[in-house]
Protein backbone atom coordinates (compact mmCIF):
# COMPACT_ATOMS: atom_id res chain seq x y z
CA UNK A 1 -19.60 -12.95 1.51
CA UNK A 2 -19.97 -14.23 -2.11
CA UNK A 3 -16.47 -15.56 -4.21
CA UNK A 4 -18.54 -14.57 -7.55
CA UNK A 5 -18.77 -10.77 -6.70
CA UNK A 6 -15.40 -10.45 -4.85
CA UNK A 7 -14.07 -12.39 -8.76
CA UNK A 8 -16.07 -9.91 -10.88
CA UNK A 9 -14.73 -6.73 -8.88
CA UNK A 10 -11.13 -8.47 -9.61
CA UNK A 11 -11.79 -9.23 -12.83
CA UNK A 12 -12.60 -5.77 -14.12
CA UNK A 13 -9.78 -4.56 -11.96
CA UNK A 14 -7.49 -6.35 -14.32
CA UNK A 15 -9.21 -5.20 -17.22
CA UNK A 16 -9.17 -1.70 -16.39
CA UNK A 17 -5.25 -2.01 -15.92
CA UNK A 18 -4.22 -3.59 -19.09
CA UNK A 19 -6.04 -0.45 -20.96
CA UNK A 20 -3.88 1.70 -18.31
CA UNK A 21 -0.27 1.41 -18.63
CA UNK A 22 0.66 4.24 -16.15
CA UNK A 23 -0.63 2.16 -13.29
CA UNK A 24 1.82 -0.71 -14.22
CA UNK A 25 4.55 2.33 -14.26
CA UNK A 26 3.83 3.49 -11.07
CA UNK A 27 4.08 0.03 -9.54
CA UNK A 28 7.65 -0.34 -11.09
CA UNK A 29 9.17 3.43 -10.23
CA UNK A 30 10.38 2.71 -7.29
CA UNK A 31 12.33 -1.14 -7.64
CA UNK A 32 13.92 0.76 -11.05
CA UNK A 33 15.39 3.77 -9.01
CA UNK A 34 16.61 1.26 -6.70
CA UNK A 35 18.08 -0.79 -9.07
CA UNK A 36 19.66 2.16 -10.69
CA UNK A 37 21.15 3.67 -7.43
CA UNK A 38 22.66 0.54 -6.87
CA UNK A 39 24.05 0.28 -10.02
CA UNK A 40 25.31 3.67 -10.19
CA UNK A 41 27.10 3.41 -6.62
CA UNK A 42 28.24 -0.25 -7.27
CA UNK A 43 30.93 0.08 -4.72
CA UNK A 44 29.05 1.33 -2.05
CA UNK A 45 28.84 -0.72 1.16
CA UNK A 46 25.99 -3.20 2.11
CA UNK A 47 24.76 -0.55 4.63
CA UNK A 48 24.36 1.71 1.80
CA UNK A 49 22.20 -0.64 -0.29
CA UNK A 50 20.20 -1.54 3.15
CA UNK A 51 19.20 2.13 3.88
CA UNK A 52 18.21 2.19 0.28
CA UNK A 53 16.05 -0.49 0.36
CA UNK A 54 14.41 0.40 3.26
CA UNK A 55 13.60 3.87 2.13
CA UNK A 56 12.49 2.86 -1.12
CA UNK A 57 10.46 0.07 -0.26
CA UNK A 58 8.82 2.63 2.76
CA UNK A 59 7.69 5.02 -0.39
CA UNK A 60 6.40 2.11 -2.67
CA UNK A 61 3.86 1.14 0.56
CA UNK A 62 3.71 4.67 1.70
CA UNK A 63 2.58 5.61 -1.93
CA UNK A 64 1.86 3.52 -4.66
CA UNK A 65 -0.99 1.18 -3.30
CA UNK A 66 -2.69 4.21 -1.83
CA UNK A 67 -2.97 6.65 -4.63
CA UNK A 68 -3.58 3.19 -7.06
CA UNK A 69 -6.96 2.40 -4.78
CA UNK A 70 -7.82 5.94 -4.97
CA UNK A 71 -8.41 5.82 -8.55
CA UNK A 72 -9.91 3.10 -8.62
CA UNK A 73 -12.45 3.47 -6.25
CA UNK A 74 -12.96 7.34 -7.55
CA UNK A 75 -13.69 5.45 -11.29
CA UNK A 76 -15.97 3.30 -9.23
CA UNK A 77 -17.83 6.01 -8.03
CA UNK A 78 -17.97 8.63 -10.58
CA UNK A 79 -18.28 6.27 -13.96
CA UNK A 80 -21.28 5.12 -15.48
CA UNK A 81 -19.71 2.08 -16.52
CA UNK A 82 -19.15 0.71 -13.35
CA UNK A 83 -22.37 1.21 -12.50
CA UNK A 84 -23.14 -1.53 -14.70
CA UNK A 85 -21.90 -3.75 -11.85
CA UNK A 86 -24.42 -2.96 -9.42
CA UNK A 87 -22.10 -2.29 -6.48
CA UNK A 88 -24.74 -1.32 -4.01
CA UNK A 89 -25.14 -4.80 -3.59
CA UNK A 90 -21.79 -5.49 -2.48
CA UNK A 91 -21.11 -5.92 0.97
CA UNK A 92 -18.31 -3.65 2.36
CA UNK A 93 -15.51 -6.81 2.49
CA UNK A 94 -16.31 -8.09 -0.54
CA UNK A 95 -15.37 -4.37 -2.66
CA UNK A 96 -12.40 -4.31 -0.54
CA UNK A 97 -11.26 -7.84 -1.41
CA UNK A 98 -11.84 -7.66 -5.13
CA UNK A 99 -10.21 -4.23 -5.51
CA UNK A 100 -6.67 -4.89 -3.67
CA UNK A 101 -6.72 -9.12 -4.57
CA UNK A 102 -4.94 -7.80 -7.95
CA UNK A 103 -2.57 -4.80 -6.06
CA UNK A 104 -1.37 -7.26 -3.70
CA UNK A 105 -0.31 -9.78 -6.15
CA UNK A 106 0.86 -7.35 -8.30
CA UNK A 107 2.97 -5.91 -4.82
CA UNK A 108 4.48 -9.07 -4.39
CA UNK A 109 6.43 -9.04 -7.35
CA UNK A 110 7.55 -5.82 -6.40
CA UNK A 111 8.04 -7.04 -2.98
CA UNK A 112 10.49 -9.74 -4.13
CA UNK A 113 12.30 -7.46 -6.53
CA UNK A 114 13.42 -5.04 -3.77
CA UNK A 115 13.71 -8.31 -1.61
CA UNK A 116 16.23 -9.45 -4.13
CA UNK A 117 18.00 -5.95 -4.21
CA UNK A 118 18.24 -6.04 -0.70
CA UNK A 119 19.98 -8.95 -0.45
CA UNK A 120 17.10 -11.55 1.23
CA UNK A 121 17.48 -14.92 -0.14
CA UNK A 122 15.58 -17.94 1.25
CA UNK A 123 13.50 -17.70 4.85
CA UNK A 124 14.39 -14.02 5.22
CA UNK A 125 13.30 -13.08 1.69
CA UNK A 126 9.81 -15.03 2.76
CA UNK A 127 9.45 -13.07 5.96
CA UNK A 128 10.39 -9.68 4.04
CA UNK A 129 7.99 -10.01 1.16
CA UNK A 130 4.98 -10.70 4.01
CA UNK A 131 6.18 -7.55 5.30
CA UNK A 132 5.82 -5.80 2.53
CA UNK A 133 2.59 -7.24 1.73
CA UNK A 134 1.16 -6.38 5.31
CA UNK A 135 2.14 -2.82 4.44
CA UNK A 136 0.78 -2.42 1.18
CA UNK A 137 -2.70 -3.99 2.32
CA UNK A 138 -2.83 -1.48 5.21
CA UNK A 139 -2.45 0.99 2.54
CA UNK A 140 -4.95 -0.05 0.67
CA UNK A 141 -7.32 -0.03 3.32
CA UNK A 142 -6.80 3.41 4.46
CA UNK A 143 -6.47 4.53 0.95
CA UNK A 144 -10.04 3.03 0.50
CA UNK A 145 -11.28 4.63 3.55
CA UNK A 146 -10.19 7.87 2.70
CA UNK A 147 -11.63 7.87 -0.58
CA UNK A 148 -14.80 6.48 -0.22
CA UNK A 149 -16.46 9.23 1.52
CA UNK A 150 -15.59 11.90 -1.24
CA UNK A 151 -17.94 13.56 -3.44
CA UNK A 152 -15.71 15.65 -5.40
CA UNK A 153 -13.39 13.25 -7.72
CA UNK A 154 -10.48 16.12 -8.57
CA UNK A 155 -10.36 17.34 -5.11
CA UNK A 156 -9.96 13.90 -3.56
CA UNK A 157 -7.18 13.45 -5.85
CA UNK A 158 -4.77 16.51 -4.75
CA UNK A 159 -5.41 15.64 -1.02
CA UNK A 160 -4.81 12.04 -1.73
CA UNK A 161 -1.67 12.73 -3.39
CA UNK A 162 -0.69 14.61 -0.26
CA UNK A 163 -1.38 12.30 1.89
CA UNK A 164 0.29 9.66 -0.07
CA UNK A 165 3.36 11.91 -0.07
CA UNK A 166 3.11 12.49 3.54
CA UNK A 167 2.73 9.22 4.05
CA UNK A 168 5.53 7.12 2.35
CA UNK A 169 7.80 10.32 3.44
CA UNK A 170 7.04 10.59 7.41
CA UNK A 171 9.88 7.22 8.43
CA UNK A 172 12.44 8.70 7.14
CA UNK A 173 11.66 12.18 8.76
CA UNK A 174 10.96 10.56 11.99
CA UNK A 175 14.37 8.28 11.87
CA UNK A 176 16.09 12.13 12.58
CA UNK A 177 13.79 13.53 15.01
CA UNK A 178 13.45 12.39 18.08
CA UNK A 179 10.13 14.66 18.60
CA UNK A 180 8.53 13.43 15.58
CA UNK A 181 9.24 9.99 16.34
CA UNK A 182 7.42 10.28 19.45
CA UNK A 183 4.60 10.46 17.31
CA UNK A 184 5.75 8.69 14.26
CA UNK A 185 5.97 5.57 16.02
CA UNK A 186 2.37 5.01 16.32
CA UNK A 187 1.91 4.94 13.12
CA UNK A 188 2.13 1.86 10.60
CA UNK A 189 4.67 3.12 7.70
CA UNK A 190 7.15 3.91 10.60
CA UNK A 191 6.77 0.50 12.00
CA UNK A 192 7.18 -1.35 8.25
CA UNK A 193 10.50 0.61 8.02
CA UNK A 194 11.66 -0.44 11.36
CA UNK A 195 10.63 -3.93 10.73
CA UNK A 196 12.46 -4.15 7.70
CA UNK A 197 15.55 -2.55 9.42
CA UNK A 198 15.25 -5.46 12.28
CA UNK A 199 15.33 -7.76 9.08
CA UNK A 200 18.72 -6.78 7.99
CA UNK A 201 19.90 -7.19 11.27
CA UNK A 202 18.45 -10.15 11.94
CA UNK A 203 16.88 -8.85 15.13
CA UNK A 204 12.97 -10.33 15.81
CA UNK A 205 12.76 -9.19 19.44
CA UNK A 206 10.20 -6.11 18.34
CA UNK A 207 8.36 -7.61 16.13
CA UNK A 208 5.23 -8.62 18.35
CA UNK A 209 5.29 -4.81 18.99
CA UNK A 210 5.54 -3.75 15.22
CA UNK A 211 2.89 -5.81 14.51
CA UNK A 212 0.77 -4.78 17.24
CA UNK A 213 1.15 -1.26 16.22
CA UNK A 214 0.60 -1.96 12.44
CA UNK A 215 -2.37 -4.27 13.06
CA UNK A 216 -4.40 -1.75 15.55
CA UNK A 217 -3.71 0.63 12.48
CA UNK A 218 -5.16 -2.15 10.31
CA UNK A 219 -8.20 -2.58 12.15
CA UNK A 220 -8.84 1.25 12.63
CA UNK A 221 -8.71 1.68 8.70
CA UNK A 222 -11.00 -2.08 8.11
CA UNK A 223 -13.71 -0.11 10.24
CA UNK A 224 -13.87 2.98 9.41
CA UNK A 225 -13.94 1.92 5.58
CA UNK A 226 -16.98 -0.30 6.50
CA UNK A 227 -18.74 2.48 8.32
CA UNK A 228 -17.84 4.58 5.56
CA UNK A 229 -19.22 2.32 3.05
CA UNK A 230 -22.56 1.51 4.11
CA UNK A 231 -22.64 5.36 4.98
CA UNK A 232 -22.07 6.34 1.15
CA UNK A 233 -22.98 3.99 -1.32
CA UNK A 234 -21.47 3.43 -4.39
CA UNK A 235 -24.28 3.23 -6.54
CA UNK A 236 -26.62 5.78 -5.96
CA UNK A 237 -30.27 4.30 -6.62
């Protein structure tokens, strides 16, 4: 693994988003309707503002990172410009590195604005913004995995979307159906919103099985994406 390729990957990622405004919009959607529910229903209770966090802050993960990677790694694949960058020499870890390095620190701002919303201050805004950051890296991950096998650039983006939606969408469904849940549980958006949940309550005792759950999911995605990678190169020679 080379620092110089995983930096030039990051580099143009940066580039690419300060000619793209809409991706910096996307990334604050979700903190602003918070903000503005809040402000809106300024004498609700703190259980009110807790539920709201939560859900929000499940979508953001849910959504945002993974249909941000998408296009990304579609441009990647389908412009000539990138092509300039010789990706078929990048290892697998290296791409994945250099394109979610700049969503993640670009999450944690958004991570400490909802954090702030919420109500964290000190340790416990620490502990949630690390859970938000898991989250949005396993996002990115299987948003990556998903997209790296696809040959048609338009298509990938509807089902992507979907997904996405499905996605940031299926905690809250689960949370009021027990036969969902059942199912629900094993999966890692379900297990961010629960963990931020224990958060507000100040309740730990789960959290070596939340982050079981979410880190099998982790790994899952990390392989997959590298079989998937070395399977269908980038650059096509």
């Amino acid at each position: 693994m080379k620092l110089r390729r995983i930096f030039a990957i990051f580099k143009k990622q940066i580039l690419d988003t300060s000619q793209n405004t809409g991706v910096i919009f996307s990334f604050v959607v979700f903190p602003l309707m918070t903000l503005m529910f809040v402000l809106l229903n300024s004498n609700s209770s703190e259980i009110y503002r807790m539920h709201l966090v939560m859900s929000m802050s499940t979508l953001f993960i849910g959504m945002t990172p993974f249909t941000t990677i998408n296009g990304i790694i579609r441009e990647d694949k389908f412009s000539n410009v990138t092509r300039m960058l010789i990706l078929s020499t990048v290892k697998p870890l290296e791409y994945l590195l250099g394109v979610t390095l700049y969503i993640m620190a670009i999450s944690s701002v958004i991570a400490i604005v909802f954090g702030v919303i919420g109500g964290f201050t000190g340790i416990s805004l620490l502990w949630y913004v690390l859970a938000i950051m898991l989250g949005t890296f396993t996002s990115l991950v299987f948003g990556s995995m998903l997209t790296i096998q696809t040959k048609n650039p338009s298509g990938a983006a509807a089902v992507v979307s979907l997904i996405a939606i499905f996605n940031g969408i299926i905690p809250t469904f689960a949370s009021s159906s027990p036969a969902l849940m059942k199912v629900a549980r094993f999966w890692y958006t379900t297990q961010i919103k629960d963990l931020i949940g224990d958060m507000f309550d100040c309740y730990y005792g789960n959290i070596p099985y939340r982050l079981l759950i979410i880190g099998t999911n982790l790994a899952v995605f990390i392989v997959l994406f590298t079989v998937l990678f070395k399977k269908n190169r980038i650059i096509v020679k």
